[in-house]
N, C-alpha and C. Protein backbone atom coordinates (compact mmCIF):
# COMPACT_ATOMS: atom_id res chain seq x y z
N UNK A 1 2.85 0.82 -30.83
CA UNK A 1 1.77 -0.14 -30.93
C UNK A 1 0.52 0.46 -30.30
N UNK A 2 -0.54 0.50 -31.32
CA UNK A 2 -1.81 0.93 -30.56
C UNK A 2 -2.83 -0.24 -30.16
N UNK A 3 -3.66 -0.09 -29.08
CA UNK A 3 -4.50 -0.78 -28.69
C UNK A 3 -6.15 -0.38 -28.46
N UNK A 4 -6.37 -1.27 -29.29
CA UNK A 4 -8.15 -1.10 -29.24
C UNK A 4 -8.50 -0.79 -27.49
N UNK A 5 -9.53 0.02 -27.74
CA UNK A 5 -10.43 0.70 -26.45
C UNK A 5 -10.74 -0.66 -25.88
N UNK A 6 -11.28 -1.79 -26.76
CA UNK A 6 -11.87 -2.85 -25.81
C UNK A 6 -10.85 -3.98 -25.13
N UNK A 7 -9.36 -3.37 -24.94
CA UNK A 7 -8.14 -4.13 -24.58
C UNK A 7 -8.42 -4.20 -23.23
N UNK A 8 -8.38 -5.13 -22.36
CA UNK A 8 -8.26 -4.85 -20.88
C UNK A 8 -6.58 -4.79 -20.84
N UNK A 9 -6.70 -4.03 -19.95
CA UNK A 9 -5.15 -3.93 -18.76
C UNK A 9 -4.79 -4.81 -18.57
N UNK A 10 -3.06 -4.45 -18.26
CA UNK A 10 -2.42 -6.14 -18.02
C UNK A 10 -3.12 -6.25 -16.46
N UNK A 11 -3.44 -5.45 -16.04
CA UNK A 11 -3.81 -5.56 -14.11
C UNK A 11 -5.29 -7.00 -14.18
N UNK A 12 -6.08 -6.53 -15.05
CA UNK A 12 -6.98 -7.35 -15.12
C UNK A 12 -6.93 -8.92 -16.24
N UNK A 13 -5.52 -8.73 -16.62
CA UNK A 13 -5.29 -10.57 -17.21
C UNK A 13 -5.30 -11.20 -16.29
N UNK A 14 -5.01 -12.17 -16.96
CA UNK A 14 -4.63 -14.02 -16.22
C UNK A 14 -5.35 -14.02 -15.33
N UNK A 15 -6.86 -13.91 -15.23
CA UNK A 15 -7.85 -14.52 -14.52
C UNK A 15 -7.88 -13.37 -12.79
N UNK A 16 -7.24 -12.38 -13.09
CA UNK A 16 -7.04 -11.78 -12.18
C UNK A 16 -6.22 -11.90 -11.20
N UNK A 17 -5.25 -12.67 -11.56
CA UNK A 17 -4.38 -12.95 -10.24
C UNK A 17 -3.77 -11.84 -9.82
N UNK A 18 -3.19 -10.29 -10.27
CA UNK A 18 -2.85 -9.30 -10.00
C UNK A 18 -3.80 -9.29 -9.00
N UNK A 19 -4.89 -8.78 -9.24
CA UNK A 19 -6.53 -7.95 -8.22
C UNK A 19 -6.10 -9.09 -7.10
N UNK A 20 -5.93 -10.19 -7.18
CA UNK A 20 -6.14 -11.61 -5.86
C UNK A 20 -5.11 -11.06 -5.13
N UNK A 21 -3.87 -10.89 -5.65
CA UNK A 21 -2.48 -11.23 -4.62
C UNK A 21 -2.88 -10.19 -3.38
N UNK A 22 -3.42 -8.94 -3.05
CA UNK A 22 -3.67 -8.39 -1.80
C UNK A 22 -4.57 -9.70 -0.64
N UNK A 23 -6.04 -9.81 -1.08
CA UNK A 23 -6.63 -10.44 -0.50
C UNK A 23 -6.23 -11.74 -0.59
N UNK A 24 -5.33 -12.26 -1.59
CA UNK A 24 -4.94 -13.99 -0.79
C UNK A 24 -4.05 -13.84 0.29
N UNK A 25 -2.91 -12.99 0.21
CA UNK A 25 -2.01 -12.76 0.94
C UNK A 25 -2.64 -12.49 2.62
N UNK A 26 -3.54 -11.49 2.58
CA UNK A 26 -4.53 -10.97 3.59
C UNK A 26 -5.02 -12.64 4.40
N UNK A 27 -5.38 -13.27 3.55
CA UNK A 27 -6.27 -14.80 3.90
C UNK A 27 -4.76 -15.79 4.89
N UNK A 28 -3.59 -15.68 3.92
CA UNK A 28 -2.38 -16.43 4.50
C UNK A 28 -2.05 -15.72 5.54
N UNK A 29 -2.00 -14.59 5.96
CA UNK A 29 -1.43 -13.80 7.42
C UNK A 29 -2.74 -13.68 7.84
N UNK A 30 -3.60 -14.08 7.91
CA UNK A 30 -4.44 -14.70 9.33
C UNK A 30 -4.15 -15.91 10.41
N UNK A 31 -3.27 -16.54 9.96
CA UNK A 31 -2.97 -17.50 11.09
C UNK A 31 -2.16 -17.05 11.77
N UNK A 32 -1.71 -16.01 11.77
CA UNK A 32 -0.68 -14.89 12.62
C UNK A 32 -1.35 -14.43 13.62
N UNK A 33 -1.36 -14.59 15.08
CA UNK A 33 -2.16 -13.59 15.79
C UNK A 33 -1.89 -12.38 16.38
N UNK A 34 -0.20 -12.28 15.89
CA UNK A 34 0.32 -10.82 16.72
C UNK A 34 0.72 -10.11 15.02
N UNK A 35 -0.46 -9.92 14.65
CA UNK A 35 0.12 -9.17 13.04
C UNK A 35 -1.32 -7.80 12.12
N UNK A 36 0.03 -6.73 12.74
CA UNK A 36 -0.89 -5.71 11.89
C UNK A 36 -0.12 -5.59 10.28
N UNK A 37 -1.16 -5.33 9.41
CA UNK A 37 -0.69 -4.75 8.29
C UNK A 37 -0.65 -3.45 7.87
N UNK A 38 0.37 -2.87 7.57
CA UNK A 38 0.64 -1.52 7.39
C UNK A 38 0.64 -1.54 5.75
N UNK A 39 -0.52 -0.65 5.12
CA UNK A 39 -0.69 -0.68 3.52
C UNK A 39 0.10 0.75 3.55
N UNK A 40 0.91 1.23 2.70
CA UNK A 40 1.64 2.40 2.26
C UNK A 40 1.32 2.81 1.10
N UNK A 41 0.60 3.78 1.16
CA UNK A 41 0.30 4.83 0.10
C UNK A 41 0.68 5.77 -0.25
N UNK A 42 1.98 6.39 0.62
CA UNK A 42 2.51 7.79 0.40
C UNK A 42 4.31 7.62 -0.02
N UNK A 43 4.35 8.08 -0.44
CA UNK A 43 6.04 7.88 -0.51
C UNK A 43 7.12 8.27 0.95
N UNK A 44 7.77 7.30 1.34
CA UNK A 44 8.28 6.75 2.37
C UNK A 44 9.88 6.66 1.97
N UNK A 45 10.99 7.68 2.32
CA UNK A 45 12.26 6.73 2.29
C UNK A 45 12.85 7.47 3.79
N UNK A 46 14.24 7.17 3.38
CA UNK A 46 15.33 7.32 4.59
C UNK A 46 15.62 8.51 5.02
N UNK A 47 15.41 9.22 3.68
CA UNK A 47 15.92 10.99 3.37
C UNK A 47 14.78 11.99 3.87
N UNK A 48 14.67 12.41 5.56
CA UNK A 48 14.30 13.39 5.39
C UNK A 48 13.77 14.38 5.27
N UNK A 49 15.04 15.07 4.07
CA UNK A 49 14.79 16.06 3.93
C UNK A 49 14.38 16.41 2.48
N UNK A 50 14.00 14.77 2.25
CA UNK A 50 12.90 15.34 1.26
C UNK A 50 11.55 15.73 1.02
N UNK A 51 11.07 16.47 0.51
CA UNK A 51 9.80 17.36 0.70
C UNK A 51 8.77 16.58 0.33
N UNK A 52 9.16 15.40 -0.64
CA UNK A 52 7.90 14.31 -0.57
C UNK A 52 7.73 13.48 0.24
N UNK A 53 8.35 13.15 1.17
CA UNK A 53 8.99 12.03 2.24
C UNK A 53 7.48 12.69 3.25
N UNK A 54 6.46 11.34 3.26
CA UNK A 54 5.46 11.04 3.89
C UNK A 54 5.86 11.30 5.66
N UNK A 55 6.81 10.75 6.06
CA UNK A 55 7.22 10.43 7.61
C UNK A 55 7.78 12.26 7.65
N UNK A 56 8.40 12.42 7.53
CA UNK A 56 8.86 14.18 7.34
C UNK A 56 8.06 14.68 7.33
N UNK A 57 7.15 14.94 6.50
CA UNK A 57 5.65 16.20 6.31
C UNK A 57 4.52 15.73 8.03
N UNK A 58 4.81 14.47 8.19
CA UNK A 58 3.87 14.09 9.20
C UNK A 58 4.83 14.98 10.44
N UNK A 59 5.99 14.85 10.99
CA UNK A 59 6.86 15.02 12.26
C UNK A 59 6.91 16.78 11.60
N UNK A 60 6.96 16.99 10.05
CA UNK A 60 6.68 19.11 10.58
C UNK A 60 5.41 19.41 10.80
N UNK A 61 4.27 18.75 10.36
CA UNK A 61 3.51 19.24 10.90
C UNK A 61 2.89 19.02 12.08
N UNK A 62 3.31 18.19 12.72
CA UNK A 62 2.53 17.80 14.47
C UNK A 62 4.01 17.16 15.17
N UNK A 63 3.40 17.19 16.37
CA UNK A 63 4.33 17.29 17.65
C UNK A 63 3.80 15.52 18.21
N UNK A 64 2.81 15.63 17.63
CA UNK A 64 2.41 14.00 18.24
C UNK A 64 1.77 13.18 17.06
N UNK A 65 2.43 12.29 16.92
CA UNK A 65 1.36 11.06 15.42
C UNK A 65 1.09 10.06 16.37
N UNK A 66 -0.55 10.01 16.34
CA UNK A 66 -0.62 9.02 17.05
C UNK A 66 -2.26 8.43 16.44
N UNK A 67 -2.17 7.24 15.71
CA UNK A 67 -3.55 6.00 15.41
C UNK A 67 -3.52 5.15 15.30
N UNK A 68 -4.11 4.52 16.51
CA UNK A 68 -4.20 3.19 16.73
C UNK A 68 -5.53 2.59 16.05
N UNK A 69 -5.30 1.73 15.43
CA UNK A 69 -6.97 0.93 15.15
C UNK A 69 -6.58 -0.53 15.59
N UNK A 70 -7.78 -1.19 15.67
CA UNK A 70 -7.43 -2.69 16.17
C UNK A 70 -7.65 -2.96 14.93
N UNK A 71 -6.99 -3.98 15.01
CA UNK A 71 -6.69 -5.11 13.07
C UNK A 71 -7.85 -6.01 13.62
């Protein structure tokens, strides 16, 4: 099935509720006052010794991980 150039993405249907769910969610864990959010962008598992494994590449290359920001 092909789709015309002027198709939007399913990301941008239904009025945008995809694009919302970060920042509503963000709005509901404000009444939390002991709460950081940790966004994950890198690939993260259990294993390792795998060579894509975000937490692994961080602990071979340094002896200390350390950033704090205030939320």
């Amino acid at each position: 099935m092909e789709y015309p150039p002027s198709s939007l993405p399913i990301l941008f249907r239904h009025n945008g509720h995809r694009n919302n769910m970060g920042p509503d969610a963000e709005e509901l864990l404000k009444e939390f006052e002991n709460l950081c959010t940790l966004r994950v962008r890198m690939p993260i598992s259990s294993d390792l010794s795998n060579p894509r494994n975000f937490i692994a590449k961080l602990f071979s290359l340094y002896n200390k991980v350390l950033n704090i920001r205030r939320c």
